[in-house]
C-alpha atoms as a PDB file:
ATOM      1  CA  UNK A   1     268.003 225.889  37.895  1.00  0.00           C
ATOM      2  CA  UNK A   2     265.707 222.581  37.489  1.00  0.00           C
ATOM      3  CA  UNK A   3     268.748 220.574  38.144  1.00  0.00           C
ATOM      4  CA  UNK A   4     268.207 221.989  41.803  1.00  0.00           C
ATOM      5  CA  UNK A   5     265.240 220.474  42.279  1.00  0.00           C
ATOM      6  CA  UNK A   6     266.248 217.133  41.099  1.00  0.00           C
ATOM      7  CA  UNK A   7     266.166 214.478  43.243  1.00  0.00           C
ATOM      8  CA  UNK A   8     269.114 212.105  44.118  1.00  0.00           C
ATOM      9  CA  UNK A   9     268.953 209.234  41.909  1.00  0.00           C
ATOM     10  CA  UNK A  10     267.130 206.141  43.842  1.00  0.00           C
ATOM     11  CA  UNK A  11     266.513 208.217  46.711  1.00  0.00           C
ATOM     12  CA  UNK A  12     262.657 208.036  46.027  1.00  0.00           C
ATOM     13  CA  UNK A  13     262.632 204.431  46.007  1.00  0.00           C
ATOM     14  CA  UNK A  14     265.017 203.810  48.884  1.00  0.00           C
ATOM     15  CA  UNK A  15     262.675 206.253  51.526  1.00  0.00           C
ATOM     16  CA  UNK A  16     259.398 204.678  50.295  1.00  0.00           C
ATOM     17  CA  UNK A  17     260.845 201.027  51.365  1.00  0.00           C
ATOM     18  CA  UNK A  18     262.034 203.182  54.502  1.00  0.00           C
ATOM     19  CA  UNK A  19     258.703 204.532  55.931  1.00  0.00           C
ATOM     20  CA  UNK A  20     256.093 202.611  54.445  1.00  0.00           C
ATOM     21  CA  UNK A  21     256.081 200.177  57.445  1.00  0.00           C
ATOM     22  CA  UNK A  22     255.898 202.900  59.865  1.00  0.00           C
ATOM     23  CA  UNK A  23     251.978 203.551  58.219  1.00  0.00           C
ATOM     24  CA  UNK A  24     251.147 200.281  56.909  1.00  0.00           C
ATOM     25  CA  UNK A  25     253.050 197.490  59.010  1.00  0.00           C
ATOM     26  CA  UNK A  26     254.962 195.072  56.830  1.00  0.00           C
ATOM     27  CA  UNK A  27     254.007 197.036  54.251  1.00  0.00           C
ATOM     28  CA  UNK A  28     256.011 196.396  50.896  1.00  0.00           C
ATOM     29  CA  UNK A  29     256.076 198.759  47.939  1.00  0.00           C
ATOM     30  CA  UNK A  30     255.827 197.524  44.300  1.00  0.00           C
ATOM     31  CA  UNK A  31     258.357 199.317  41.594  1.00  0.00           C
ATOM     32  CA  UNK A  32     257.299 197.948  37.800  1.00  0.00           C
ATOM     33  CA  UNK A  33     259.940 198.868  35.732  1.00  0.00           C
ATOM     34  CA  UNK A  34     258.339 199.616  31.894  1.00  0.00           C
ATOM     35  CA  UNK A  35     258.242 202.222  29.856  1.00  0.00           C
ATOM     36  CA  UNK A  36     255.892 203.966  31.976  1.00  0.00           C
ATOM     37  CA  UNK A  37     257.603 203.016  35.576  1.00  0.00           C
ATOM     38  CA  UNK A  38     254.496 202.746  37.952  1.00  0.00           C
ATOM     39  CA  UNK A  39     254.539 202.105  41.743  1.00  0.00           C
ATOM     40  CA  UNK A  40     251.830 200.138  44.002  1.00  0.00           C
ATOM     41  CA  UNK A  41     251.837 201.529  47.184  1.00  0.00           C
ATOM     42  CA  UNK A  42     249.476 199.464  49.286  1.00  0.00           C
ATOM     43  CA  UNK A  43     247.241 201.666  51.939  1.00  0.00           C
ATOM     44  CA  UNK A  44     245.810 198.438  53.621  1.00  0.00           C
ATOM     45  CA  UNK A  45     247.923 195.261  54.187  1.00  0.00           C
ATOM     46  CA  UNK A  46     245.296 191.708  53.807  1.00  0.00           C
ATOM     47  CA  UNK A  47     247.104 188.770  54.744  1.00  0.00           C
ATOM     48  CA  UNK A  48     245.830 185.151  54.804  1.00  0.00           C
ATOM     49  CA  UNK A  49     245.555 185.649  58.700  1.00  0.00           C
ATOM     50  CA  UNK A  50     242.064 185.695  58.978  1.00  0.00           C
ATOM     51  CA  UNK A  51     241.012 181.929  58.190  1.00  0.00           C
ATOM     52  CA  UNK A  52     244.118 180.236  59.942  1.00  0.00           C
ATOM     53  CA  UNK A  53     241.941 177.874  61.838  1.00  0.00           C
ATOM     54  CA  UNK A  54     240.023 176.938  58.656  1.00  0.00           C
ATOM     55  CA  UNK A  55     243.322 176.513  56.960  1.00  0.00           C
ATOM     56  CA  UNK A  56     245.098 174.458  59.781  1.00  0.00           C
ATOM     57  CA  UNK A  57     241.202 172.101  59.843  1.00  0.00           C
ATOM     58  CA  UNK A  58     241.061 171.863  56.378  1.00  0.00           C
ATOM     59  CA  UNK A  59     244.858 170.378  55.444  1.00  0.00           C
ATOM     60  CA  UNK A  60     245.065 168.473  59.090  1.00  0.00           C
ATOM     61  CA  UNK A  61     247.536 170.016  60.735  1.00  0.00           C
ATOM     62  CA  UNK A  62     247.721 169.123  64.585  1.00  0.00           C
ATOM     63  CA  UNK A  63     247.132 171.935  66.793  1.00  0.00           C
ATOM     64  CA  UNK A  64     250.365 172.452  68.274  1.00  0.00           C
ATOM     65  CA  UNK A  65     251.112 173.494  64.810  1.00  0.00           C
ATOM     66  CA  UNK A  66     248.726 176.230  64.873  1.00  0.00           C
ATOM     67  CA  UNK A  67     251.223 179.344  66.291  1.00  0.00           C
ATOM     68  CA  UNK A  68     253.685 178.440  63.602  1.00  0.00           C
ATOM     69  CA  UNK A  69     250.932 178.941  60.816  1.00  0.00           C
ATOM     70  CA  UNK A  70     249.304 181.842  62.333  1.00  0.00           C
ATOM     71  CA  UNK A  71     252.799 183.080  62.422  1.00  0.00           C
ATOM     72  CA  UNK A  72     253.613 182.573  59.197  1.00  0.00           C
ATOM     73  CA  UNK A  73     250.168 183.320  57.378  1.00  0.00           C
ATOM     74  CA  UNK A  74     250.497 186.715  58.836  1.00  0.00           C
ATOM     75  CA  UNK A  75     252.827 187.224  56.722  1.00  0.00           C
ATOM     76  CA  UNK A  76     251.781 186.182  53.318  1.00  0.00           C
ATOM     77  CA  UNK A  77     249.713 188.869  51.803  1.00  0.00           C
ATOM     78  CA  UNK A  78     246.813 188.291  49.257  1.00  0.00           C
ATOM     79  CA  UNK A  79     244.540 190.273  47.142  1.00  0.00           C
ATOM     80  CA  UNK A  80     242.321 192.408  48.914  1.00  0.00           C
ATOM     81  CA  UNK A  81     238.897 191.017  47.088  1.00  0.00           C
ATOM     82  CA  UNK A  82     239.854 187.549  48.851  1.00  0.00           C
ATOM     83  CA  UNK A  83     239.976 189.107  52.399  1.00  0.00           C
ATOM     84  CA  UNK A  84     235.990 189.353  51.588  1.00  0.00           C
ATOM     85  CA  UNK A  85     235.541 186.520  50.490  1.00  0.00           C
ATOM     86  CA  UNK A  86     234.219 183.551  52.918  1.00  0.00           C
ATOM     87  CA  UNK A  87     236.926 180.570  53.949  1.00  0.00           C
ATOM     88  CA  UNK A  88     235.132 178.061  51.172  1.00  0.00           C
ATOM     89  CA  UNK A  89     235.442 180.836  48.367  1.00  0.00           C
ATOM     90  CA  UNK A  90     238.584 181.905  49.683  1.00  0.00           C
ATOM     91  CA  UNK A  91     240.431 178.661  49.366  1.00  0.00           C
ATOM     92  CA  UNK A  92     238.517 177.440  46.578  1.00  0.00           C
ATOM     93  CA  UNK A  93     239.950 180.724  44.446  1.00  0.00           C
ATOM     94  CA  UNK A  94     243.277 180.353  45.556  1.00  0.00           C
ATOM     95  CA  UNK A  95     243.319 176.566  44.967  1.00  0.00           C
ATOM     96  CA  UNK A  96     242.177 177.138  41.281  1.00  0.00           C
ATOM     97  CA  UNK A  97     244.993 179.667  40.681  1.00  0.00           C
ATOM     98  CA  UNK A  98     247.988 177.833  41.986  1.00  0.00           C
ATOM     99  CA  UNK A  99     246.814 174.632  40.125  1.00  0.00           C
ATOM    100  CA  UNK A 100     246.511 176.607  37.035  1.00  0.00           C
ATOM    101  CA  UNK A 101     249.695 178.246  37.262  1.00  0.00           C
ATOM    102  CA  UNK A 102     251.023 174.897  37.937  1.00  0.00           C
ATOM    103  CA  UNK A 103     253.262 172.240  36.087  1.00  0.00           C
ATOM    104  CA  UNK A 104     250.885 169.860  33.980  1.00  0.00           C
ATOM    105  CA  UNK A 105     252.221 167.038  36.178  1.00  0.00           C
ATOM    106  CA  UNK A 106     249.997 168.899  39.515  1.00  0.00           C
ATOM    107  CA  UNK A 107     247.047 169.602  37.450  1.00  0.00           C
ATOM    108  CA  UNK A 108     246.506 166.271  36.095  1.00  0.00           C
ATOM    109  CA  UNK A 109     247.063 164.358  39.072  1.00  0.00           C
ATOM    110  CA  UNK A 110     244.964 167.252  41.503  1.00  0.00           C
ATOM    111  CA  UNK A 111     241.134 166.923  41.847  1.00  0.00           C
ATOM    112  CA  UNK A 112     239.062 170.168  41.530  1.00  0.00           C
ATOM    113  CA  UNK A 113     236.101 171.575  40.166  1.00  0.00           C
ATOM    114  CA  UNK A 114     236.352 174.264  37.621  1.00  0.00           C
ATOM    115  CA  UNK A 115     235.650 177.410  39.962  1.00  0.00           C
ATOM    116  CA  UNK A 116     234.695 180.633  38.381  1.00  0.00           C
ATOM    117  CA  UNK A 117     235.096 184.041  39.859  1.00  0.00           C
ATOM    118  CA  UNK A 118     231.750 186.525  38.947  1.00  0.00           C
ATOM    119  CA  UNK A 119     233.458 189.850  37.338  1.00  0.00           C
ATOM    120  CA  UNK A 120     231.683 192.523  39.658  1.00  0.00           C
ATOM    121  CA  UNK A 121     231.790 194.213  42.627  1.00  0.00           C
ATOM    122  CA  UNK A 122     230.447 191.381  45.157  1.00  0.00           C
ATOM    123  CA  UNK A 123     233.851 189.862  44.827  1.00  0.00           C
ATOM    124  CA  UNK A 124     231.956 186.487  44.651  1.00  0.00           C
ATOM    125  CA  UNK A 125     231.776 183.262  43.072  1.00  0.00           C
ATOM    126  CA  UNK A 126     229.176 183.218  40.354  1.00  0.00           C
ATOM    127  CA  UNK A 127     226.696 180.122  39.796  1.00  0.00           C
ATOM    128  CA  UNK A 128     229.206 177.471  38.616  1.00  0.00           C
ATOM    129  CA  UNK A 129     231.172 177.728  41.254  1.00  0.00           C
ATOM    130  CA  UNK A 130     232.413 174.434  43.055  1.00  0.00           C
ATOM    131  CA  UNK A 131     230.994 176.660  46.820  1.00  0.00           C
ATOM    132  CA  UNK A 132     228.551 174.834  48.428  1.00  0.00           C
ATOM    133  CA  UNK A 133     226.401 176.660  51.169  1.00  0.00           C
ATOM    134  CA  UNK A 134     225.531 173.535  53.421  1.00  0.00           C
ATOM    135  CA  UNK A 135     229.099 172.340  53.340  1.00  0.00           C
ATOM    136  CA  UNK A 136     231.858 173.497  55.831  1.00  0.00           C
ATOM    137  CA  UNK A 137     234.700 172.601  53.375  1.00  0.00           C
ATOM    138  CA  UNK A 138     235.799 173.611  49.726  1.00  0.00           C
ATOM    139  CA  UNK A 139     235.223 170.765  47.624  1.00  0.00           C
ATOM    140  CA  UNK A 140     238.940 170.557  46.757  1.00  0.00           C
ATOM    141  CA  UNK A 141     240.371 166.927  46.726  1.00  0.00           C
ATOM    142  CA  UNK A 142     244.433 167.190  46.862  1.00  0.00           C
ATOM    143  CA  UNK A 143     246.267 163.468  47.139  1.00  0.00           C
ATOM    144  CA  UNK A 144     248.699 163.036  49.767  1.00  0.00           C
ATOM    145  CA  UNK A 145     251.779 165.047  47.859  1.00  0.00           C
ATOM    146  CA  UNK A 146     249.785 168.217  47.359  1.00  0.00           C
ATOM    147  CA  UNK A 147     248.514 168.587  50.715  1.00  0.00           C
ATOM    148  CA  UNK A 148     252.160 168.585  51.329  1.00  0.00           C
ATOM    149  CA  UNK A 149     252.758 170.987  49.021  1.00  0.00           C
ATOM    150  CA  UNK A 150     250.366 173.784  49.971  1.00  0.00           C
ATOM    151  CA  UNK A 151     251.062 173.046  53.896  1.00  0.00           C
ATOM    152  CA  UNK A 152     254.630 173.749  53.285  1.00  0.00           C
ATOM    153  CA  UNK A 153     253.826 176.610  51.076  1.00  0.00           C
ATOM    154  CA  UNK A 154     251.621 178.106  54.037  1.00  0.00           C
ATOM    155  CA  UNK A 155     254.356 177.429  56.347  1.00  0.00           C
ATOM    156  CA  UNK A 156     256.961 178.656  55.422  1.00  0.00           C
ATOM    157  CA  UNK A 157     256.124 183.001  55.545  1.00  0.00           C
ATOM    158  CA  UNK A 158     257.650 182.935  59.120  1.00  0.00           C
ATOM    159  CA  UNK A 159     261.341 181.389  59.823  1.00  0.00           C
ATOM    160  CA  UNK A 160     260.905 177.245  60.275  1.00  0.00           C
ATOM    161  CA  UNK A 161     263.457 174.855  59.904  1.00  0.00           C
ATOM    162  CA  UNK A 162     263.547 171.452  57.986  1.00  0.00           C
ATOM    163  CA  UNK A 163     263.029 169.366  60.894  1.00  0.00           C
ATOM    164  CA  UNK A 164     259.742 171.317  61.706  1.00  0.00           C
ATOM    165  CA  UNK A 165     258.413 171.127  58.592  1.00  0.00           C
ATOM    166  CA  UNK A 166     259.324 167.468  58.444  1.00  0.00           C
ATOM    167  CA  UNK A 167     257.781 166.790  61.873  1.00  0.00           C
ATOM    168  CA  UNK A 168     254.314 168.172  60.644  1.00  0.00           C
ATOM    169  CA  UNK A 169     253.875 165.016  58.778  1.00  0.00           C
ATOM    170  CA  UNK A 170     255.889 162.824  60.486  1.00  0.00           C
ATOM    171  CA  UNK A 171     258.319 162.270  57.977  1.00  0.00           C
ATOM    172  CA  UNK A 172     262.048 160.603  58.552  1.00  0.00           C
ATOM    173  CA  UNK A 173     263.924 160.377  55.804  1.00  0.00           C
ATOM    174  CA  UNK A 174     265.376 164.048  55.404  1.00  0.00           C
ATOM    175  CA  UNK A 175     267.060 162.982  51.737  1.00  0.00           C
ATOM    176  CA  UNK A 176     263.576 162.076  50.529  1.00  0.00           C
ATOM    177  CA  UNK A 177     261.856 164.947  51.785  1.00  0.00           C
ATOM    178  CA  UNK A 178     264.567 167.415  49.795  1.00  0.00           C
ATOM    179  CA  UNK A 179     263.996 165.293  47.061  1.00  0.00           C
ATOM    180  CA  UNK A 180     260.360 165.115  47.151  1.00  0.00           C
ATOM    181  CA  UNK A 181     259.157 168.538  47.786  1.00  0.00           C
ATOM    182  CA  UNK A 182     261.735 171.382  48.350  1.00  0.00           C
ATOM    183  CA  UNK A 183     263.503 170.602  45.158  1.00  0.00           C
ATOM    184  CA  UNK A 184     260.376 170.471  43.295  1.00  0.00           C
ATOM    185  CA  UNK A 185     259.138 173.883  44.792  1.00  0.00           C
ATOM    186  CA  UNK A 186     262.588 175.491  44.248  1.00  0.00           C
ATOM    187  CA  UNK A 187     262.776 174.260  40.427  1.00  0.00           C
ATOM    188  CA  UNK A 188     259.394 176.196  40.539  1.00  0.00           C
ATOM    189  CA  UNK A 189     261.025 179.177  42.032  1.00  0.00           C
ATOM    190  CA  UNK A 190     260.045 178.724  45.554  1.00  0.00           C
ATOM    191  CA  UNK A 191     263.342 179.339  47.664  1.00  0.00           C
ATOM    192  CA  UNK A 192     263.618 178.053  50.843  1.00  0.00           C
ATOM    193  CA  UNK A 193     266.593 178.469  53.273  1.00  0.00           C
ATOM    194  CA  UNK A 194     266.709 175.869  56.000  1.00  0.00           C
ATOM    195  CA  UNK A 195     265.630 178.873  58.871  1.00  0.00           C
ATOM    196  CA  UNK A 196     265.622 178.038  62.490  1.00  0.00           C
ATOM    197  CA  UNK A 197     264.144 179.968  65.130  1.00  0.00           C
END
C-alpha cells in the first residue's frame, strides 16, 4: 500500500525545473545532494539589473554597449541582501569576493581596500568599509587586465560572440585575446562558447 503513493523516481525534481519559471521567471531551483538532500527554491529572482548604468560608467564601456549588458546582467542573479544594497556597496562587496576567491596572481596585482560587510539586518557595510558617501564611485582600482576580466564576466549572461566581446575594447589580435583572458577564465571554470546572436 505505501508503494502506491510513491512517487516516480526524479519526477519531483524534473516538474520543479518545469514550472518554476511559470511563477518566478528564469527562476532556477537548487538540489544539494548530502546526506540530508535540501532544495532552494527561490520565491523572488534579484539580478544585477538594477545598477547597469553604474556598471557600464564605472568599467567604461561605450554606450552602444549598454543593451548587450542590460541584456546580459538580467540574467546573472545575486544574493538578495545585495539588491539593497546601494551601487558603491554593491560593487564594492562583490569586488572583495571575486578577488578573494581568486588566484593569488589577481589578488596581488588588484588594488582594493579591505571591505567589511556589518553581520545584521541593515545588509550594510560597517565602519571600515572602503564606501565613501561624497564619492560617486567604489574606491576599487583594477589595472587594465582586470577591468577586462570583470567586463567580460558581466557580459557574457546573454549570448555574445568573440568578435563582440573583442570589439568592446578594441582589441585585434583574436589569438591573444583567447590566450589572454578566455583561457584564463576557463582554467578557472568559467566556460564560454563562442555564441552569436
Amino acid at each position: 500500500m505505501a508503494m502506491g503513493w510513491a512517487d516516480e523516481i526524479g519526477s519531483g525534481i524534473r516538474n520543479t525545473r518545469k514550472y518554476l519559471p511559470f511563477y518566478v521567471e528564469k527562476a532556477k531551483p537548487v538540489f544539494i545532494d548530502e546526506p540530508l538532500f535540501r532544495t532552494i527554491i527561490p520565491l523572488v529572482r534579484y539580478t544585477m539589473y538594477d545598477f547597469v548604468k553604474e556598471w557600464s560608467s564605472w568599467l567604461g564601456l561605450d554606450e552602444k554597449w549598454l543593451p548587450k549588458l542590460s541584456e546580459s546582467l538580467k540574467n546573472i542573479e545575486i544574493n538578495g541582501k545585495l539588491q539593497k544594497m546601494g551601487w558603491n556597496r554593491q560593487v564594492e562587496y562583490l569586488m572583495q569576493e571575486w578577488i578573494e576567491k581568486a588566484p593569488s596572481s589577481i589578488k596581488k596585482s588588484t588594488k582594493l581596500k579591505k571591505c567589511k560587510i556589518a553581520d545584521n539586518q541593515s545588509n550594510e557595510l560597517d565602519n571600515s568599509s572602503c564606501h565613501d558617501e561624497k564619492s560617486t564611485k567604489p574606491k576599487i582600482v583594477l589595472d587594465k587586465k582586470h577591468n577586462y576580466i570583470i567586463t567580460i564576466l558581466l557580459m557574457t549572461g546573454s549570448a555574445i560572440s568573440i568578435d563582440e566581446l573583442m570589439a568592446i575594447f578594441e582589441y585585434r589580435d583574436k589569438g591573444k585575446f583567447r590566450d589572454n583572458y578566455i583561457k584564463p577564465l576557463e582554467s578557472e571554470g568559467f566556460n564560454y562558447k563562442n555564441q552569436s546572436r
